[in-house]
C-alpha atoms as a PDB file:
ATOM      1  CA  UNK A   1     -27.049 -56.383 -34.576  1.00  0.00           C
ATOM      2  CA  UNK A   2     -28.419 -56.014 -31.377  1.00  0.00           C
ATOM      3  CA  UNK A   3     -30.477 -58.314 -29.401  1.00  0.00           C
ATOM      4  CA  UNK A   4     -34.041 -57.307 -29.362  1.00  0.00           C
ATOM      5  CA  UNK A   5     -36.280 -58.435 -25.969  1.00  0.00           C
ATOM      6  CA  UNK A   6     -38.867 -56.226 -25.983  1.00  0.00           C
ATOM      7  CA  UNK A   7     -37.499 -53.752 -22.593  1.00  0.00           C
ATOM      8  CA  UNK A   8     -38.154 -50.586 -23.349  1.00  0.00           C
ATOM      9  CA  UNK A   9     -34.026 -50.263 -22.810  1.00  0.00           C
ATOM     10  CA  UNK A  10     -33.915 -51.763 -26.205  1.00  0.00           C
ATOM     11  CA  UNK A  11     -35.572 -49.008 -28.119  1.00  0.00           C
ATOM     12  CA  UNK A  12     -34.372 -46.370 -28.719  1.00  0.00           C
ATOM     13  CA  UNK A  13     -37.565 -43.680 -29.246  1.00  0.00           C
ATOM     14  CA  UNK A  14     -38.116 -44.426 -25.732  1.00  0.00           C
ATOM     15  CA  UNK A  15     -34.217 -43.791 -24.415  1.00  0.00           C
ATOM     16  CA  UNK A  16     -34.158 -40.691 -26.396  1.00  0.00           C
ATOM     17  CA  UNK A  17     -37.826 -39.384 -25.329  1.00  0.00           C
ATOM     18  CA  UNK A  18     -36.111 -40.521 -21.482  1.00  0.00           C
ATOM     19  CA  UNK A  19     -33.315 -38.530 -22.136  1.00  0.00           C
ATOM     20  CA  UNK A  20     -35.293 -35.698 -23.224  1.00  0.00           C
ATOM     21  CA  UNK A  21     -37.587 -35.615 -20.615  1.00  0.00           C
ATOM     22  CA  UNK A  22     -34.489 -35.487 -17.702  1.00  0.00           C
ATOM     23  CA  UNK A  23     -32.842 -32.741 -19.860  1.00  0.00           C
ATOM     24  CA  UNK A  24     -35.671 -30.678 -19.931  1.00  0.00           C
ATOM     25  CA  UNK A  25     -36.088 -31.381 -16.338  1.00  0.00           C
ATOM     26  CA  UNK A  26     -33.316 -30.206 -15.085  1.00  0.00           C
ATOM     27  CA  UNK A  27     -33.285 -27.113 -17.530  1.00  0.00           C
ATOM     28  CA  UNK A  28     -37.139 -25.744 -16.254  1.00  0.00           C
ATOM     29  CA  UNK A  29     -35.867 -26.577 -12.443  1.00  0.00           C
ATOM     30  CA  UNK A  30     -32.822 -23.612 -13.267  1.00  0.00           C
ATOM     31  CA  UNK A  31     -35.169 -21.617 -15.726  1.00  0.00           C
ATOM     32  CA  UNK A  32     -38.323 -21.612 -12.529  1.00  0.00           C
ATOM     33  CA  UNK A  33     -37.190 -18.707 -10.715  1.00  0.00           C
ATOM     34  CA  UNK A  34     -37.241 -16.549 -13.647  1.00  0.00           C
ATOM     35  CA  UNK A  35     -40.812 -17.682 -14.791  1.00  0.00           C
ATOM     36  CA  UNK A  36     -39.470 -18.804 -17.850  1.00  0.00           C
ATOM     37  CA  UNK A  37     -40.606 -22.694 -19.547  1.00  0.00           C
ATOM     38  CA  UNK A  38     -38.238 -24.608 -21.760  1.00  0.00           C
ATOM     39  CA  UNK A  39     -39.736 -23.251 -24.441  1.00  0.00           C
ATOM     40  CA  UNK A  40     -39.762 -19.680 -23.905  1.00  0.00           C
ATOM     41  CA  UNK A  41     -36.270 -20.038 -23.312  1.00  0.00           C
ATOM     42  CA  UNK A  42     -35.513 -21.636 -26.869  1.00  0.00           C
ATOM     43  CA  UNK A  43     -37.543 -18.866 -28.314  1.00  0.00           C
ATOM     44  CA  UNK A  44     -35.529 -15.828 -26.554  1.00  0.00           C
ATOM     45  CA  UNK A  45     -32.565 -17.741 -27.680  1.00  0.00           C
ATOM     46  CA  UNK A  46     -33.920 -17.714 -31.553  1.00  0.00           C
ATOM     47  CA  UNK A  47     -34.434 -13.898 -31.646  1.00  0.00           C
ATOM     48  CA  UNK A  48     -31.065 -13.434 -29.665  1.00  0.00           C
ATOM     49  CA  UNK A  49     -29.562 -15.215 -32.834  1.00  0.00           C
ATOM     50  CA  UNK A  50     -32.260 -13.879 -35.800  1.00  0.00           C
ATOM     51  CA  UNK A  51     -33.727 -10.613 -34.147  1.00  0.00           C
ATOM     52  CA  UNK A  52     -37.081  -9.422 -36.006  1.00  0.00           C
ATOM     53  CA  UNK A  53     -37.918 -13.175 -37.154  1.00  0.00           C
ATOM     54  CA  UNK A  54     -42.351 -13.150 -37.215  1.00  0.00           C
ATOM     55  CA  UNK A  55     -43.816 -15.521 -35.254  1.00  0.00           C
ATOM     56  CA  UNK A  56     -44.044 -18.487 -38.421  1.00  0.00           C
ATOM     57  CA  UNK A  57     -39.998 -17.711 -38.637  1.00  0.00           C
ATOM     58  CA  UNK A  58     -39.409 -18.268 -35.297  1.00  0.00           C
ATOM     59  CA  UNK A  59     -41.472 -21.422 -35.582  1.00  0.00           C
ATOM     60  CA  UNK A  60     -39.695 -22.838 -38.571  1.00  0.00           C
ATOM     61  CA  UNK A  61     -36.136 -21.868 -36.989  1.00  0.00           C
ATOM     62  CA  UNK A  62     -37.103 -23.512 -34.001  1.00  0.00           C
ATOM     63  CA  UNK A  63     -39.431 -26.617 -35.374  1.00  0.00           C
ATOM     64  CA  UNK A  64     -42.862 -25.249 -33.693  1.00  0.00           C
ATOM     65  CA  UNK A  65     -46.059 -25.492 -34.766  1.00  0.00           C
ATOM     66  CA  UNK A  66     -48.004 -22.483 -35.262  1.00  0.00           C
ATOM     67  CA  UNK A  67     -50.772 -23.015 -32.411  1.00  0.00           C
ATOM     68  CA  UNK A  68     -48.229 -24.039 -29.660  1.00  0.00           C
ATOM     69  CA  UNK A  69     -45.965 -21.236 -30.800  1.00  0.00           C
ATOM     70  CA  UNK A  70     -48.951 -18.131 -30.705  1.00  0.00           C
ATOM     71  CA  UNK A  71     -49.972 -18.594 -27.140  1.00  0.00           C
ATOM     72  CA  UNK A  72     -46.156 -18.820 -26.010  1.00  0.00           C
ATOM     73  CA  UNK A  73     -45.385 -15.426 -27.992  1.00  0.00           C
ATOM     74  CA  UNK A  74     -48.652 -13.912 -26.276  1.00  0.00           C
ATOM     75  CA  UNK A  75     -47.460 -14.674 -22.304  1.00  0.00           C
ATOM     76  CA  UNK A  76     -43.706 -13.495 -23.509  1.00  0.00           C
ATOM     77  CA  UNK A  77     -45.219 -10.592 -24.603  1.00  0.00           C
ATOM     78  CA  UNK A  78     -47.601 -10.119 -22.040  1.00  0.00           C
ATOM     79  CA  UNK A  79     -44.484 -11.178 -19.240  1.00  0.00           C
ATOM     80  CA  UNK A  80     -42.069  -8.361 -21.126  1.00  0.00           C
ATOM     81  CA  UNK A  81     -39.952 -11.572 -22.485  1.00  0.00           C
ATOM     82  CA  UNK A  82     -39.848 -10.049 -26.298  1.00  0.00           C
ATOM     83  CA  UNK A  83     -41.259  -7.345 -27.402  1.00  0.00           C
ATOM     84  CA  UNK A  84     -43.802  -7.438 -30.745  1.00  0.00           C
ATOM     85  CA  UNK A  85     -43.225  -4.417 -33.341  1.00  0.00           C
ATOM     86  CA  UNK A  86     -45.167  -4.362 -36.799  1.00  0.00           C
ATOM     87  CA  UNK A  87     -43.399  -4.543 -39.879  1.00  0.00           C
ATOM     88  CA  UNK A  88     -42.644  -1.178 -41.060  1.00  0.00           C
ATOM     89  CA  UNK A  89     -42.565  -2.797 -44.783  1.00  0.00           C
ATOM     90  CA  UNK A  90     -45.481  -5.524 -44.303  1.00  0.00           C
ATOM     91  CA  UNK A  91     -47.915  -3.728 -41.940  1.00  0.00           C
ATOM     92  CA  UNK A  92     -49.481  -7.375 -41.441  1.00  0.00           C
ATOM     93  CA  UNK A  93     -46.419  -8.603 -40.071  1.00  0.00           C
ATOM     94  CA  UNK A  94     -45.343  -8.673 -36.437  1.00  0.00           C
ATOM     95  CA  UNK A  95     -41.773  -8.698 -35.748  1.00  0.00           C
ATOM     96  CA  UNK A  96     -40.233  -9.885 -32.721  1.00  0.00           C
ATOM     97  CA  UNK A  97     -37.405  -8.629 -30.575  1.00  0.00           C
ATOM     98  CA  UNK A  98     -36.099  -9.756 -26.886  1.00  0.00           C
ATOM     99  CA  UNK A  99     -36.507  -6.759 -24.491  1.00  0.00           C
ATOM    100  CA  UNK A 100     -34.808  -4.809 -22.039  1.00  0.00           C
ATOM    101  CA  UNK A 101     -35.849  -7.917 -19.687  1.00  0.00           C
ATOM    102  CA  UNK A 102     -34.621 -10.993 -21.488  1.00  0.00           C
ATOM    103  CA  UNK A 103     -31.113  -8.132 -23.026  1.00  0.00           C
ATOM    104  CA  UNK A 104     -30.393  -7.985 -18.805  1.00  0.00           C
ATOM    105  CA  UNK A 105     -30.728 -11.460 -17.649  1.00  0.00           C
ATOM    106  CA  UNK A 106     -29.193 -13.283 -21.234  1.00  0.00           C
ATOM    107  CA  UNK A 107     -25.711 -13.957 -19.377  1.00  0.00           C
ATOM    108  CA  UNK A 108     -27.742 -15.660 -16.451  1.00  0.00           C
ATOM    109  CA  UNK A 109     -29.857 -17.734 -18.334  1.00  0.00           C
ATOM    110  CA  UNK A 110     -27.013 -18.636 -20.334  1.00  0.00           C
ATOM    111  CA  UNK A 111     -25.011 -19.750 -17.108  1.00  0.00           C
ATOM    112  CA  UNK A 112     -28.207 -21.649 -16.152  1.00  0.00           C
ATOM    113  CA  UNK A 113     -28.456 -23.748 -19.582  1.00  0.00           C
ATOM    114  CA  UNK A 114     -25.066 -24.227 -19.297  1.00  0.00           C
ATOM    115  CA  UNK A 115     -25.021 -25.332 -15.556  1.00  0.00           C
ATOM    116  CA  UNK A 116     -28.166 -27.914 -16.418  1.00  0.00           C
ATOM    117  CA  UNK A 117     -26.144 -29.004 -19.697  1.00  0.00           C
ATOM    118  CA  UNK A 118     -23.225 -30.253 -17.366  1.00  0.00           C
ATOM    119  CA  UNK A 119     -24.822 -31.562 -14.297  1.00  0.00           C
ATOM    120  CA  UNK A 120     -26.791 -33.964 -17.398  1.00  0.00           C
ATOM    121  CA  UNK A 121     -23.512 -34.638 -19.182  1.00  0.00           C
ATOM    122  CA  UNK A 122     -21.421 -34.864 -15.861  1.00  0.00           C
ATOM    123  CA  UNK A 123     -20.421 -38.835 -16.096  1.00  0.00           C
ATOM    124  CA  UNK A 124     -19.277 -37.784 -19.828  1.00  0.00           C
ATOM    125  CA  UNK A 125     -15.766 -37.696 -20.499  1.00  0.00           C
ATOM    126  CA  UNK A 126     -15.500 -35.059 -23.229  1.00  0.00           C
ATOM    127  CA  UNK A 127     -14.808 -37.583 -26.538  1.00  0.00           C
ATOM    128  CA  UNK A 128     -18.255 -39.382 -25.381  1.00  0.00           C
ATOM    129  CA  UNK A 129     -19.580 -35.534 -24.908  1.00  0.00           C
ATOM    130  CA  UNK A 130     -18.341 -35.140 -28.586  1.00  0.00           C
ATOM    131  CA  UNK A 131     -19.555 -38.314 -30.119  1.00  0.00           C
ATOM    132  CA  UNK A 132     -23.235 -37.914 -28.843  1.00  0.00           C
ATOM    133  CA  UNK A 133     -23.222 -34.376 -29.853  1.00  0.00           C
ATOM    134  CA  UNK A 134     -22.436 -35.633 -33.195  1.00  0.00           C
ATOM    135  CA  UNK A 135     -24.861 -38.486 -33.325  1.00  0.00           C
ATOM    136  CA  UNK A 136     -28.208 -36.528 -32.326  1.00  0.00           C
ATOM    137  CA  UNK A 137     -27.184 -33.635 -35.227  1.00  0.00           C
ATOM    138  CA  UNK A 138     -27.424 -36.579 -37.350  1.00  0.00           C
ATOM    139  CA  UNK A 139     -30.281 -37.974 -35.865  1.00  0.00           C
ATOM    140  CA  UNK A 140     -31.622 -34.388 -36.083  1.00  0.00           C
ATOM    141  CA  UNK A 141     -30.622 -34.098 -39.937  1.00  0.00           C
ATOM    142  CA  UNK A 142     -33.141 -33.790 -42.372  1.00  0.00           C
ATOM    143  CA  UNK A 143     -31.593 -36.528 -45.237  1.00  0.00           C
ATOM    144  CA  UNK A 144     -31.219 -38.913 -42.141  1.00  0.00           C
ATOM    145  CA  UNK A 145     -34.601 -40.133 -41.928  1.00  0.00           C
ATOM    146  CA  UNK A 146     -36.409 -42.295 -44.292  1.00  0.00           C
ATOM    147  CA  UNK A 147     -40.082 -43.345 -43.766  1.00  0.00           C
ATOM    148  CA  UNK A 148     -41.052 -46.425 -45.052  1.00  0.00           C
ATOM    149  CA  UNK A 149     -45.214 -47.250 -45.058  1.00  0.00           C
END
């Protein structure tokens, strides 16, 4: 059992949420010159894997909310990110699609999630690489959690 003294070293929401944050640093730094956020890089990658996923798909693949997830759809829309088609079963139903745009410049932005992945991980040999990969999946796990009132 570890030692608790109250440092914010000693919890670890905060080292995960400080981990997070220099991550997604140094991802949005690469990610800049093409005008694309962290987030509107997660969803290109979602519809590279699932193309024609609606918006509430593409939020429940990726674990965003509805609200946050509409306005980023709207400026990669409105940026030529993805393109929106309606359903040609469902005419309610928008269906989304990565365009010509986000098709050209995949391998790039690939390279430059890649790039920011190893400069992060680059004191790492690759069993520690390994073993932290495989604790936050089962951090991320859905039967790993238990909430207690």
């Amino acid at each position: 059992m570890t030692k608790r003294t109250g440092r914010p070293s000693d919890c670890y929401v905060y080292l995960l949420s400080k981990a997070t944050q220099k991550g997604q640093s140094l991802v949005q730094e690469r990610l800049k010159k093409y005008g694309l956020t962290n987030i509107q890089y997660l969803v290109l990658e979602a519809l590279r894997k699932k193309q024609g996923l609606t918006a509430s798909e593409t939020g429940r693949f990726l674990s965003i909310d509805k609200a946050t997830l509409s306005g980023v759809v709207e400026r990669m829309v409105d940026s030529q990110w993805i393109i929106r088609k309606r359903d040609e079963t469902d005419r309610r139903l928008f269906r989304l699609y990565p365009s010509e745009k986000s098709q050209h410049l995949k391998e790039r932005l690939i390279a430059e999630r890649t790039a920011a992945n190893e400069i992060l991980l680059s004191g790492f040999t690759v069993e520690d690489r390994v073993l932290l990969r495989r604790l936050l999946l089962a951090l991320l796990s859905e039967g790993n959690i238990t909430r207690s009132a």
